[in-house]
N, C-alpha and C. Protein backbone atom coordinates (compact mmCIF):
# COMPACT_ATOMS: atom_id res chain seq x y z
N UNK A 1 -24.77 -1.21 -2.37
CA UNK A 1 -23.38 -0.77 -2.50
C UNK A 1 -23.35 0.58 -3.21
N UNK A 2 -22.72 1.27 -2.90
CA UNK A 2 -22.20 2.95 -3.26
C UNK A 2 -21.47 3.08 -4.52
N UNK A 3 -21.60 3.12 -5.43
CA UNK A 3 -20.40 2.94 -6.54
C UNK A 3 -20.30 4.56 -6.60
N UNK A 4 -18.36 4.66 -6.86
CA UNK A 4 -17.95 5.57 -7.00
C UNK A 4 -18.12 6.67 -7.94
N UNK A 5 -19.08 6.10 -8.81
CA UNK A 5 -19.78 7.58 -9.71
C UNK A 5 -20.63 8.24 -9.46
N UNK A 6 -21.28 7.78 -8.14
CA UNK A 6 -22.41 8.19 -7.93
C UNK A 6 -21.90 9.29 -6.51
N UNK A 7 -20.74 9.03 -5.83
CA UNK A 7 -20.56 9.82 -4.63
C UNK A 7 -19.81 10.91 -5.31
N UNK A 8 -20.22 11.98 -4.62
CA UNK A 8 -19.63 13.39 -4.37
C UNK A 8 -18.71 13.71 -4.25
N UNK A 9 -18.02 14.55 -5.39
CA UNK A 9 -16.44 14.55 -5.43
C UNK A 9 -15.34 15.08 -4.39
N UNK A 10 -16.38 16.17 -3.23
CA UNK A 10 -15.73 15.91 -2.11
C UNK A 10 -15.45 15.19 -1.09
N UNK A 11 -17.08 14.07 -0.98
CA UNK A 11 -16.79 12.66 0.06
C UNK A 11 -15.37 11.81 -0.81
N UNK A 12 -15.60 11.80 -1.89
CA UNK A 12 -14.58 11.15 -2.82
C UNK A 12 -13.15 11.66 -2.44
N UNK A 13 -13.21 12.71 -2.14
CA UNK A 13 -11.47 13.26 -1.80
C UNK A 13 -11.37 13.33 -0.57
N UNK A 14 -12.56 13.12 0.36
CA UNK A 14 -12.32 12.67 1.65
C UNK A 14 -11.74 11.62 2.26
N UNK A 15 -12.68 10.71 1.66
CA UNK A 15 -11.56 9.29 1.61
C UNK A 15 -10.26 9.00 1.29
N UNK A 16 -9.85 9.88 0.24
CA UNK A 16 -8.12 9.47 -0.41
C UNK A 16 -7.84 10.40 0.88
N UNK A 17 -7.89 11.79 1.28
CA UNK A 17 -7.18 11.88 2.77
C UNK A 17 -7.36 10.53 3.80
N UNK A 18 -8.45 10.48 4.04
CA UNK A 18 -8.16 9.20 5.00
C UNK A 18 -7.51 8.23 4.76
N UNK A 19 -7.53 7.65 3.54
CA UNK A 19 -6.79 6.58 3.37
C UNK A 19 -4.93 7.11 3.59
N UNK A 20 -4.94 7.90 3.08
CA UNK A 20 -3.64 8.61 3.06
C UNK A 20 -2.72 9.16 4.87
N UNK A 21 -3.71 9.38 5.53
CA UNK A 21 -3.86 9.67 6.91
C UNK A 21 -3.93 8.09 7.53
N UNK A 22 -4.60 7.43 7.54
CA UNK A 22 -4.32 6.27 8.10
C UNK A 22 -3.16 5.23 7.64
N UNK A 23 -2.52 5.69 6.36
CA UNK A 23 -1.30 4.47 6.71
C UNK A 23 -0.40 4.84 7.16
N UNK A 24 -0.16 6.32 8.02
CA UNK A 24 0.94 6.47 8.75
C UNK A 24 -0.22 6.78 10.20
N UNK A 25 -1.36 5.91 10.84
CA UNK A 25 -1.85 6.20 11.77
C UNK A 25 -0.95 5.48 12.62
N UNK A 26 -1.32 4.65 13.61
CA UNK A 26 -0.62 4.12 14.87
C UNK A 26 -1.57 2.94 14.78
N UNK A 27 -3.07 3.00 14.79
CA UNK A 27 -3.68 2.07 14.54
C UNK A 27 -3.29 1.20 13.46
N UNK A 28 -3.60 0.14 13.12
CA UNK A 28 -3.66 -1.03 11.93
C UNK A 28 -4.77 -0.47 11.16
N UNK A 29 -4.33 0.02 9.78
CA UNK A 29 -5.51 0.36 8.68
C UNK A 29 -6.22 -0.41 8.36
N UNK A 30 -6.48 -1.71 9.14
CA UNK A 30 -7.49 -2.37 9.23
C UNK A 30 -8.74 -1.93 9.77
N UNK A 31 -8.48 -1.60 11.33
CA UNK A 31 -9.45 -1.19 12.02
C UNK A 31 -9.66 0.21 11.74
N UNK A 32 -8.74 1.09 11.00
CA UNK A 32 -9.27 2.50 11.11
C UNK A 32 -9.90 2.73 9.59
N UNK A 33 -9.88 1.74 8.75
CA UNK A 33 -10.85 1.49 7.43
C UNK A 33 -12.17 1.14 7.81
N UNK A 34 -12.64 0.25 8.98
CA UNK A 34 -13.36 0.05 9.16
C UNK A 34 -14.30 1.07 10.08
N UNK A 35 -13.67 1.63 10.75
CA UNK A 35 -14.02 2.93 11.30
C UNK A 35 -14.76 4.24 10.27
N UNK A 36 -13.73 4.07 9.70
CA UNK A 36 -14.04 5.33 8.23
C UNK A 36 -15.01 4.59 7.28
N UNK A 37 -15.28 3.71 7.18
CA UNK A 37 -16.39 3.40 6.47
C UNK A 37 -17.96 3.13 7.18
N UNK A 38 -17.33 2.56 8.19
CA UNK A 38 -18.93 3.19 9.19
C UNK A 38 -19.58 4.22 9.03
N UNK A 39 -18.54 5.07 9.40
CA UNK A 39 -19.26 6.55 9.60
C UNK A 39 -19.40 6.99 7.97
N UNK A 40 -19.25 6.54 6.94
CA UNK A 40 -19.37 7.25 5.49
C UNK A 40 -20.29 6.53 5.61
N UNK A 41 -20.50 5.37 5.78
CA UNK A 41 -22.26 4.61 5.42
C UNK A 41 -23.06 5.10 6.37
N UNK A 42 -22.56 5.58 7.69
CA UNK A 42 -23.80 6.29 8.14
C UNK A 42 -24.31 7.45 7.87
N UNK A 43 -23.50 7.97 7.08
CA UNK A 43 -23.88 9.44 6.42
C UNK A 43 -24.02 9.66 4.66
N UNK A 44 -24.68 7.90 4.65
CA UNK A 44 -24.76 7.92 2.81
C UNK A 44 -25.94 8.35 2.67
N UNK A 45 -27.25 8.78 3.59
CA UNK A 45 -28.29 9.03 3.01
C UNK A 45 -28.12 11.20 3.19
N UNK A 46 -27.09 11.50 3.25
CA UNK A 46 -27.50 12.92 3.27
C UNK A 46 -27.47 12.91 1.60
N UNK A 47 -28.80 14.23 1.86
CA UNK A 47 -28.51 14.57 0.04
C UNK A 47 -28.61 16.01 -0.18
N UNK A 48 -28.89 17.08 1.00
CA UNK A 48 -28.96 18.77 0.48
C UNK A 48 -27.53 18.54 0.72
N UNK A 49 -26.91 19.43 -0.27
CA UNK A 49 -25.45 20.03 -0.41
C UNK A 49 -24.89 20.67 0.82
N UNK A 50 -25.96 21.31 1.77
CA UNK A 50 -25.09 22.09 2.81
C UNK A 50 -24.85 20.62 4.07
N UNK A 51 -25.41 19.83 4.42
CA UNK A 51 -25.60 18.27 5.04
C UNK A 51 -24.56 17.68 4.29
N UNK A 52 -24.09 17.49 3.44
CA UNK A 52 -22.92 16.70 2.66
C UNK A 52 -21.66 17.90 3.14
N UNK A 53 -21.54 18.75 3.00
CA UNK A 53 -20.66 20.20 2.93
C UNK A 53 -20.04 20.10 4.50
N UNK A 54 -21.03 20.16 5.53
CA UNK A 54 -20.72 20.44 7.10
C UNK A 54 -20.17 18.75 7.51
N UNK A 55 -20.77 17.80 7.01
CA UNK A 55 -19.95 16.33 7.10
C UNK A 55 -18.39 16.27 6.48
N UNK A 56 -18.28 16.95 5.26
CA UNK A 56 -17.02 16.35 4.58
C UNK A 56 -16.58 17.20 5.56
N UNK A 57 -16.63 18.79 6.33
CA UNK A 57 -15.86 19.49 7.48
C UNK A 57 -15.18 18.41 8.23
N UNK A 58 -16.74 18.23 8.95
CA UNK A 58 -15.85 17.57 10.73
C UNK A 58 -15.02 16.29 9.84
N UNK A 59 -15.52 15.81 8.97
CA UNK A 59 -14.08 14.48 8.26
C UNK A 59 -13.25 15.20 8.23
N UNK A 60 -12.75 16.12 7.64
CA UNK A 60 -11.34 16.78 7.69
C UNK A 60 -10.77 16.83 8.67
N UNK A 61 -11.21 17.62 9.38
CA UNK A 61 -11.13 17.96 10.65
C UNK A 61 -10.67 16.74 11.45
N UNK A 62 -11.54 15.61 11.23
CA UNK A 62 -11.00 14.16 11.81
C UNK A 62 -9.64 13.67 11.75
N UNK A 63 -9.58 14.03 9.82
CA UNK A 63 -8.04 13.67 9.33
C UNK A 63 -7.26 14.60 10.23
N UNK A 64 -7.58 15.68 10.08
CA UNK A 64 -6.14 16.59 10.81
C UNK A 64 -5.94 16.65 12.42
N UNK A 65 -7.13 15.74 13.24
CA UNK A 65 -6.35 14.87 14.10
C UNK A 65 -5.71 14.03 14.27
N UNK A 66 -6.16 12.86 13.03
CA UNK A 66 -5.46 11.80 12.86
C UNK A 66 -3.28 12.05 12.51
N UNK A 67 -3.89 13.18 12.01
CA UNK A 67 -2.14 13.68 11.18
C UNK A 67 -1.39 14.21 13.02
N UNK A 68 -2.34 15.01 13.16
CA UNK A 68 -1.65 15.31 14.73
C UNK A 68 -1.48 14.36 15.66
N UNK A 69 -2.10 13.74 15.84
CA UNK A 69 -1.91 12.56 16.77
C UNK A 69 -0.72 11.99 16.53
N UNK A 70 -0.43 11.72 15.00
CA UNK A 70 0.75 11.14 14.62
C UNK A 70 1.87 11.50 14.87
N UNK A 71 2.06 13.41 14.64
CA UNK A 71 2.81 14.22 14.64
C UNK A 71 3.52 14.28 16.40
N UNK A 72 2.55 14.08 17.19
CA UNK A 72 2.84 14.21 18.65
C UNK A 72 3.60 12.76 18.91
N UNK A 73 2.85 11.60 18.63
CA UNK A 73 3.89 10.23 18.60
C UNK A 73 4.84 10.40 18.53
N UNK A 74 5.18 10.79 16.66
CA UNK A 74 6.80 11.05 16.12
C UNK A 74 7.64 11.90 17.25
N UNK A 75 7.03 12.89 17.82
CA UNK A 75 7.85 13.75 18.47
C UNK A 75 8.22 13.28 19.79
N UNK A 76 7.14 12.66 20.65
CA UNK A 76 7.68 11.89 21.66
C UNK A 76 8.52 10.80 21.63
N UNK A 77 8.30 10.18 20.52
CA UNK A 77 9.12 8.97 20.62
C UNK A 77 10.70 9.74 19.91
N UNK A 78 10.93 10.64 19.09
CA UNK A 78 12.54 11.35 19.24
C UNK A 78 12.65 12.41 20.37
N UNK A 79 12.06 12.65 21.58
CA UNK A 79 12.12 13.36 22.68
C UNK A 79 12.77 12.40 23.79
N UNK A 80 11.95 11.02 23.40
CA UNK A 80 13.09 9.83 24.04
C UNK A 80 13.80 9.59 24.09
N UNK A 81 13.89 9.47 22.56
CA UNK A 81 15.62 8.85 22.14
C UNK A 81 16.77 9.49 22.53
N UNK A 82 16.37 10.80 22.05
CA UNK A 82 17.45 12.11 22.40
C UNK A 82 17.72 12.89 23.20
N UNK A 83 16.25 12.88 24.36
CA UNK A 83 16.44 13.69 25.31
C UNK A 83 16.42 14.87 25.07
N UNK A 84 16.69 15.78 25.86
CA UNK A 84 16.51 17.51 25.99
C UNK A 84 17.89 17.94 25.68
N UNK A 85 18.38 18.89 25.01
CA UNK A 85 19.90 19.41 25.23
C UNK A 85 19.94 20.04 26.18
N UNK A 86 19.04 21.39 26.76
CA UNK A 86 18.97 21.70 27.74
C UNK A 86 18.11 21.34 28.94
N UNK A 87 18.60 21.46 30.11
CA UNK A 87 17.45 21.46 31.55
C UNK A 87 15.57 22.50 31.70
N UNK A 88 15.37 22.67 31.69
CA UNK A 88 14.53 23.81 31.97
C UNK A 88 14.91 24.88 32.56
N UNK A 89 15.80 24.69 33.59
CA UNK A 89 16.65 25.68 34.35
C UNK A 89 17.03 26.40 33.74
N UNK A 90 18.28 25.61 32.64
CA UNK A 90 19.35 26.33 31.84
C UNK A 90 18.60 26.93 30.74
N UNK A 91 17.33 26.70 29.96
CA UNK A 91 16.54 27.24 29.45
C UNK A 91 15.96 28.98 29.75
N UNK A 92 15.49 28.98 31.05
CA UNK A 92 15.48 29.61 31.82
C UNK A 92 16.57 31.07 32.23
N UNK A 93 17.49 30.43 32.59
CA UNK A 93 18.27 31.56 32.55
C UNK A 93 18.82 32.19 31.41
N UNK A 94 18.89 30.65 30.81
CA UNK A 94 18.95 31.84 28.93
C UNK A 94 18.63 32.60 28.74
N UNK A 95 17.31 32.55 28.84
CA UNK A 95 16.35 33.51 28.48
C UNK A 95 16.42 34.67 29.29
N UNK A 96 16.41 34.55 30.80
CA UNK A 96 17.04 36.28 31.21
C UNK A 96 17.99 36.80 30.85
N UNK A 97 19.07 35.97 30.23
CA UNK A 97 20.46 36.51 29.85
C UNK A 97 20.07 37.31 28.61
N UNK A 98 19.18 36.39 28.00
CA UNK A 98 19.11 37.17 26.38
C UNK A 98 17.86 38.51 27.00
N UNK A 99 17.17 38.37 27.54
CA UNK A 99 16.75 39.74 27.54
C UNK A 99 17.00 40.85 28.71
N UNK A 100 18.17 40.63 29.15
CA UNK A 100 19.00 41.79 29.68
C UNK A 100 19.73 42.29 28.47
N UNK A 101 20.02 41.23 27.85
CA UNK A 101 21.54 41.62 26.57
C UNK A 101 20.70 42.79 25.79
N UNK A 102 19.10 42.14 25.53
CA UNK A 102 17.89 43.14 24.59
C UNK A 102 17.90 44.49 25.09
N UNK A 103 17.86 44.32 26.35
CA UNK A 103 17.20 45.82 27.47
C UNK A 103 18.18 46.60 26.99
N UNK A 104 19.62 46.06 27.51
CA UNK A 104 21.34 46.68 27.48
C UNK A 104 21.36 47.58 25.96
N UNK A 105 20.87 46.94 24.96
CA UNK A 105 21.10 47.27 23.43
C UNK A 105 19.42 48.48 23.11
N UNK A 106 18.18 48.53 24.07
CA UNK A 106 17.36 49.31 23.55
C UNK A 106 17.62 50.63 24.22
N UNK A 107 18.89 50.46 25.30
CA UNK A 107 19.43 52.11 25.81
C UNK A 107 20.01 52.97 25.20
């Protein structure tokens, strides 16, 4: 067993992101604890600093999919609810309207 005095104060703050990242995952922080601790026990025997350094990376990196993934959920599921105000169309011609109005005003 790993006791927490002995791990590295950045694997150490890796984890409180994950933990922090997984209770607003989609998964059950059941299975995505168990996930995240796999992969930290499979990477308990690194010991040069730059091997610990390029791991705590791609973990981050993991978290800030995990946060995005979330972020895209949240947004689809109020893209549902609420729908579009505009068409694409009407989007569309907006947008030529507003940059004729631009052209009209750089004469």
């Amino acid at each position: 067993k790993i006791l927490a005095s002995h791990m590295h104060a950045l694997v150490r703050d890796l984890y409180k992101r994950f933990v922090l990242a997984g209770s607003y995952y989609h998964e059950p922080w059941v299975l995505t604890r168990e996930k995240v601790k796999e992969s930290f026990f499979r990477n308990a025997n690194l010991s040069s600093e730059e091997d610990i350094k390029r791991a705590v990376h791609y973990g981050r990196y993991m978290v800030k999919e995990m946060v995005a993934l979330e972020q895209l959920k949240k947004y689809r599921t109020m893209k549902h609810r609420y729908g579009e105000k505009q068409s694409l169309e009407g989007l569309t011609e907006q947008k030529c309207l507003d940059e004729e109005v631009v052209s009209k005003q750089a004469k």
